[in-house]
Protein backbone atom coordinates (compact mmCIF):
# COMPACT_ATOMS: atom_id res chain seq x y z
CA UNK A 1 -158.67 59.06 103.80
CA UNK A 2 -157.35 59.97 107.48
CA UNK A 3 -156.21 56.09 107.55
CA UNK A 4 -154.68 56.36 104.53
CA UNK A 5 -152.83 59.24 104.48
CA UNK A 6 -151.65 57.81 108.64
CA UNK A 7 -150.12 55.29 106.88
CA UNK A 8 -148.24 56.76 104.25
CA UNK A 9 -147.10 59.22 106.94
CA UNK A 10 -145.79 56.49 109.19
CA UNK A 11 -144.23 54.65 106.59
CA UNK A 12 -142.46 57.93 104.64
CA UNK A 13 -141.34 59.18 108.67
CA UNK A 14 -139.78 55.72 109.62
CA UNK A 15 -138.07 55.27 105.79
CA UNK A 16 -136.67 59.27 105.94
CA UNK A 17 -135.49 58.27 109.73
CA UNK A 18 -133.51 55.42 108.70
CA UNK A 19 -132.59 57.42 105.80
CA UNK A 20 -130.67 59.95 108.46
CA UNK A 21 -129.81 57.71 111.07
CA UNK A 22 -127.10 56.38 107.98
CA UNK A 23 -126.48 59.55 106.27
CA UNK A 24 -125.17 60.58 109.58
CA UNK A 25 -122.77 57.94 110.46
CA UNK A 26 -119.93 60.52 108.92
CA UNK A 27 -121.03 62.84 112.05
CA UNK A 28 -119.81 60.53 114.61
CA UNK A 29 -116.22 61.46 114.15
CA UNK A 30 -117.07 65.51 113.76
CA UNK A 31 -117.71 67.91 116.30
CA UNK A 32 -121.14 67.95 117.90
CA UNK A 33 -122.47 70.64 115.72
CA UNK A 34 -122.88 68.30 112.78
CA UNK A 35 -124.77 66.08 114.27
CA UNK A 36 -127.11 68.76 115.55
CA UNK A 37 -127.17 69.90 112.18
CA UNK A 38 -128.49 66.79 111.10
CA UNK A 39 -130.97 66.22 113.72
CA UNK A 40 -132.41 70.02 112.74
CA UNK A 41 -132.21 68.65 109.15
CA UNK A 42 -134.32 65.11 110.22
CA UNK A 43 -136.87 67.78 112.48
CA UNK A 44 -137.36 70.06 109.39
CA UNK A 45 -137.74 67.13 106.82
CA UNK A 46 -140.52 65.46 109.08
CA UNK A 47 -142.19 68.28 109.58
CA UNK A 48 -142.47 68.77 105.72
CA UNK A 49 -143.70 65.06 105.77
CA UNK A 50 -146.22 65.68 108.22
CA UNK A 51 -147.99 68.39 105.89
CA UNK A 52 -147.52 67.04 102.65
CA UNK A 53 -148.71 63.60 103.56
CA UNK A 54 -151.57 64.56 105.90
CA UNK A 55 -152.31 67.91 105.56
CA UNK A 56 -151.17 69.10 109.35
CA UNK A 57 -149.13 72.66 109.40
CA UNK A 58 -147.20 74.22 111.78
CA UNK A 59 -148.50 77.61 113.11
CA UNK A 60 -145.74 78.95 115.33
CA UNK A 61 -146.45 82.10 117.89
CA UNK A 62 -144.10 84.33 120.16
CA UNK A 63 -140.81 83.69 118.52
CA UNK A 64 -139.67 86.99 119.25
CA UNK A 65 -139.85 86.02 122.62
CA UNK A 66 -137.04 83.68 122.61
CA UNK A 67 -133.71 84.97 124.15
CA UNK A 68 -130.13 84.54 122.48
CA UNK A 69 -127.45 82.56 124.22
CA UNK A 70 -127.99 80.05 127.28
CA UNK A 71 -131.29 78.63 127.93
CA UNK A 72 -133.92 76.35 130.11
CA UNK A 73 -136.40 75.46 127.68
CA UNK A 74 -139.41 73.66 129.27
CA UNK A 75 -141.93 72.16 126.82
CA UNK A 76 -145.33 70.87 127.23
CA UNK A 77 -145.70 67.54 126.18
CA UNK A 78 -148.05 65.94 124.19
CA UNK A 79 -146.85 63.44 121.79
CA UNK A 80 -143.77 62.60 119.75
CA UNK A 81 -143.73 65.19 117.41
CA UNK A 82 -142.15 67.98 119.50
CA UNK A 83 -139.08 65.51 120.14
CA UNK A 84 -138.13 66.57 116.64
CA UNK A 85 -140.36 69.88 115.11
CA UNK A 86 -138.70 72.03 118.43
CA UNK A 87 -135.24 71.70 117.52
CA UNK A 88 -134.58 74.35 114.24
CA UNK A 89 -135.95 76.59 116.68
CA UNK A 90 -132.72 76.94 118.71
CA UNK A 91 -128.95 77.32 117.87
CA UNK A 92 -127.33 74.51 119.45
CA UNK A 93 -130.23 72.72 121.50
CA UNK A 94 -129.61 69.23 123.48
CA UNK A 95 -132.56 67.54 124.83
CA UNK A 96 -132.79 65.94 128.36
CA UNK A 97 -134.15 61.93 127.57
CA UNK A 98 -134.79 58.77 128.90
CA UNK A 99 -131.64 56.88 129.74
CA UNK A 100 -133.19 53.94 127.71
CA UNK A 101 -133.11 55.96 124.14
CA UNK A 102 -129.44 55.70 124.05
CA UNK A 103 -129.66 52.02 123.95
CA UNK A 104 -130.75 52.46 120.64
CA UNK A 105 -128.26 51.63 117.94
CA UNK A 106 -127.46 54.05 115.62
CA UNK A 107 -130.02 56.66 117.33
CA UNK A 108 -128.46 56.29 120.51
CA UNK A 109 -125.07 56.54 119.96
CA UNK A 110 -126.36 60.33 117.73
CA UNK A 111 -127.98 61.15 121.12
CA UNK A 112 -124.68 60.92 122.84
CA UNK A 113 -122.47 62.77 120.03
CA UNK A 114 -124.94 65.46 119.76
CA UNK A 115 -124.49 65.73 123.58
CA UNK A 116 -128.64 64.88 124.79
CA UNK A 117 -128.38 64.28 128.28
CA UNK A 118 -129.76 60.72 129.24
CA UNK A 119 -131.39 60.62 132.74
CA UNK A 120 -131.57 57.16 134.45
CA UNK A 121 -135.40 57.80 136.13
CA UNK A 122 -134.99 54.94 138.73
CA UNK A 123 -131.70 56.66 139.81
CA UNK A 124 -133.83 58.76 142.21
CA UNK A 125 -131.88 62.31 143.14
CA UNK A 126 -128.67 60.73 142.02
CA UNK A 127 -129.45 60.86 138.56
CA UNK A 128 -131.09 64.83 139.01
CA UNK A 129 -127.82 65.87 140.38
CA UNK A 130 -125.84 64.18 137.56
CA UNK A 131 -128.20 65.60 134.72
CA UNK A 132 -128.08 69.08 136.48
CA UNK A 133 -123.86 68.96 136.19
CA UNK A 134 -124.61 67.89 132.40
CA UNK A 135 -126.65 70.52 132.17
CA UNK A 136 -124.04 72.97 133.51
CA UNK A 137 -121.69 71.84 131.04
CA UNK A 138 -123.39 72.47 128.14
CA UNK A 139 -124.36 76.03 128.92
CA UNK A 140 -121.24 77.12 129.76
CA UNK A 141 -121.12 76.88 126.34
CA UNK A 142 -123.81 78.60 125.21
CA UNK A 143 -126.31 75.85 124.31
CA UNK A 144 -130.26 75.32 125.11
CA UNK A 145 -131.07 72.70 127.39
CA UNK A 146 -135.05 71.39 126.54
CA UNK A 147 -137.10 69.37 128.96
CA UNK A 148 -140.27 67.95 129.32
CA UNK A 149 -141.61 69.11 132.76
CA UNK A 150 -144.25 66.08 133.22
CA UNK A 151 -141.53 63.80 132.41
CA UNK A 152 -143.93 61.71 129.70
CA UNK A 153 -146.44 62.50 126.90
CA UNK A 154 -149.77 63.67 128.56
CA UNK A 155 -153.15 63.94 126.23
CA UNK A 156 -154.57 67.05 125.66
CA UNK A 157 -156.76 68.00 128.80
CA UNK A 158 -155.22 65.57 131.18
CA UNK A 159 -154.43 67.15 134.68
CA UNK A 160 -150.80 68.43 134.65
CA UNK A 161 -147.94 66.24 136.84
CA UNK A 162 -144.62 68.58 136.63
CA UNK A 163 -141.53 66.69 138.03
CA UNK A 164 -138.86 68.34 140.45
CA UNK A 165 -136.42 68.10 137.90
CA UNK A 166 -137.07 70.98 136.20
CA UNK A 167 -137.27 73.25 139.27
CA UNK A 168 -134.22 71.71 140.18
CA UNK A 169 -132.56 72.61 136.99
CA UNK A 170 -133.92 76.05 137.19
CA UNK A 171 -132.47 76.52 140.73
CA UNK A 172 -129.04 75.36 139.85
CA UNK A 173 -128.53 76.87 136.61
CA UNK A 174 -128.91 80.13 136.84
CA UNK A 175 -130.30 81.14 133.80
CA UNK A 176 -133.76 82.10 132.14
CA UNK A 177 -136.54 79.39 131.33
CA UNK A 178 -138.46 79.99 128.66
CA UNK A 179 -142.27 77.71 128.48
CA UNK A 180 -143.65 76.85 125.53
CA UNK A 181 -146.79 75.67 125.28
CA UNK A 182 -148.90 73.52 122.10
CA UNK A 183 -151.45 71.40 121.07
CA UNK A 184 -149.54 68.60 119.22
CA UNK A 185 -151.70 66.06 120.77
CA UNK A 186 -154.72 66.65 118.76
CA UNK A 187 -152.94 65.86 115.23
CA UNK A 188 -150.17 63.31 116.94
CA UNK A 189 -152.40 61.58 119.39
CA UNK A 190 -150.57 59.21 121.99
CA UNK A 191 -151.25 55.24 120.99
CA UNK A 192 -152.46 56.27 118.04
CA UNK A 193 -151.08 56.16 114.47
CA UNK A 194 -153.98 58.34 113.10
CA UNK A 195 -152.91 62.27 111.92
CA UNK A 196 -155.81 63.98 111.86
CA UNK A 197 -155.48 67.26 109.35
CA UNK A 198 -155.08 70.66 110.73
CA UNK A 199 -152.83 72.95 112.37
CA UNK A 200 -150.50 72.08 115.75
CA UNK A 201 -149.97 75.91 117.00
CA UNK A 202 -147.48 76.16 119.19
CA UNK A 203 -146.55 79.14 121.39
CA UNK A 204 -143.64 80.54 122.88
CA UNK A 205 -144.62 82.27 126.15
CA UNK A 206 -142.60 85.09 128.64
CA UNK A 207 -139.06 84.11 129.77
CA UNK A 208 -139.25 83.50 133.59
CA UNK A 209 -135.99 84.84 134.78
CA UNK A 210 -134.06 83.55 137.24
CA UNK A 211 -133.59 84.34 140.49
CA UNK A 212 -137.15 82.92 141.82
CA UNK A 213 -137.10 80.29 144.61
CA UNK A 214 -138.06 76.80 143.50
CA UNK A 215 -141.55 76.32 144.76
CA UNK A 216 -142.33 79.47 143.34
CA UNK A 217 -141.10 78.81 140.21
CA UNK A 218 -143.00 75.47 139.94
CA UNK A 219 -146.05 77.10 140.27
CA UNK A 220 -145.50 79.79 138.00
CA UNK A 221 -144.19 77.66 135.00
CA UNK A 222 -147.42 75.76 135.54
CA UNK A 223 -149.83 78.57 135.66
CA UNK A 224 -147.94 80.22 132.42
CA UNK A 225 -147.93 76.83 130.29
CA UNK A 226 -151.37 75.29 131.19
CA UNK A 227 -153.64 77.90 130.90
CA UNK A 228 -152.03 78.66 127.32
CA UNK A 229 -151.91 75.01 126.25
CA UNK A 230 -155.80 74.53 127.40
CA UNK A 231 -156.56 78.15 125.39
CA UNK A 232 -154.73 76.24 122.22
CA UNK A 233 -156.36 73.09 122.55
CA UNK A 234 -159.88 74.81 122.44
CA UNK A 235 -158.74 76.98 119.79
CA UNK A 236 -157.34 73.76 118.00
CA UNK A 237 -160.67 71.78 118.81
CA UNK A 238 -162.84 74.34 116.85
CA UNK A 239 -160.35 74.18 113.81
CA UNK A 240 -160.51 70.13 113.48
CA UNK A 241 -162.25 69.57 109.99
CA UNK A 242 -160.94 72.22 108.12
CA UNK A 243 -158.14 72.35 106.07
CA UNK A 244 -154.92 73.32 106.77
CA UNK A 245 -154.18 77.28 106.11
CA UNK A 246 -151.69 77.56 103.01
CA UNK A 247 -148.18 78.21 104.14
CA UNK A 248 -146.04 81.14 104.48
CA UNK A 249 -142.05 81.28 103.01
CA UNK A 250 -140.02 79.18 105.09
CA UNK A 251 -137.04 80.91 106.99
CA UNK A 252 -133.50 79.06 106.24
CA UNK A 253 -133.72 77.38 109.66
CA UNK A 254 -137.03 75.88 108.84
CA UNK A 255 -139.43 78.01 110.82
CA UNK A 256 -141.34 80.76 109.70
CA UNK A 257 -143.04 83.33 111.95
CA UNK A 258 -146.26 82.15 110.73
CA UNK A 259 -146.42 78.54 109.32
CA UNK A 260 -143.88 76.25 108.46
């Protein structure tokens, strides 16, 4: 049933994706906030997929953690789905990617309009001090920059490898990061089209202010995410095999305090 239910997943994500990637055209020539408003739209609507088709929920902790305004968001990373389930969380949010998504047609022209910021990873320091300006830009005006602080997907229980990028961005910018930290990986595995049933928690941890120099930062971002990732893995571990809780009401931005 796992197999089945995979495939019907896969097949209803990639059709509703293609489905958005042309109902947004129109966005191209609107301010950004449409196509964010889209994207949040796409996140929400997958999301929904993602439990209806295979029985995974969403169990979402410490929102009343996150801070208004400008932001460093810095994400564990486990598998694809938090490229598009994190974004109704924030206001305005841009992503920092891989130079090579905007390549994509359609998708990667949205990344650009929606104002992502691509980073060229063979650029060496070059390309960190052109995504930390990018970076500036955007939260001058207010907006939530999110990064993936290993750089790349890493399985659930792997040993952590956080990039200097992100202490980088935290030195420059000025402004508080906030970790999150999930267990996607067991119900999105990498190389794997399988979904196994469940619930991906995901938790929003303290804001680490700024101010702290960058080796020290580094180190705390790392001891605040991966000791709370490894408690929700194990906690994730002894819920495989059971079904999915029943859902709360869904706020208007598609995540509830609970379940979504």
């Amino acid at each position: 049933m796992i197999v089945v239910r995979s495939v019907l997943f896969t097949i209803a994500f990639y059709a509703t994706t293609v489905a958005f990637l042309l109902a947004a055209l129109p966005a191209l020539l609107l301010p950004h906030r449409f196509m964010v408003v889209m994207a949040k739209a796409w996140g929400r609507t997958s999301v929904w997929l993602l439990r209806a088709i295979c029985g995974i929920a969403v169990e979402w902790r410490g929102l009343e953690k996150m801070p208004p305004g400008a932001l460093l968001v810095a994400a564990k990373h486990q598998s694809a789905w938090e490229t598009f389930a994190l974004l109704p969380l924030f206001d305005d949010p841009s992503f920092i990617i891989k130079r090579e998504l905007t390549y994509i047609p359609l998708y990667g022209w949205y990344t650009r309009k929606a104002g992502m910021i691509p980073v060229d990873r063979t650029a060496g320091r070059a390309a960190l001090v052109k995504m930390s300006r990018a970076a500036r830009a955007l939260l001058d005006d207010g907006r939530q920059i999110l990064i993936f602080p290993e750089g790349t997907r890493s399985a659930p229980g792997a040993p952590p490898d956080y990039k200097p990028g992100i202490a980088l961005l935290y030195g420059e910018l000025a402004v508080p990061c906030l970790p999150i930290a999930l267990n996607s990986g067991l119900h999105w595995p990498r190389r794997s089209f399988l979904r196994p049933p469940g619930t991906i928690l995901v938790e929003v941890l303290d804001p680490i202010p700024p101010g702290l120099p960058r080796r020290a930062f580094l180190q705390r971002l790392q001891e605040t995410i991966e000791p709370a990732t490894a408690r929700l893995v194990a906690e994730g571990q002894g819920r495989l095999g059971a079904a999915p809780p029943a859902g709360s009401p869904v706020q208007p931005d598609g995540v509830s305090a609970g379940r979504s």
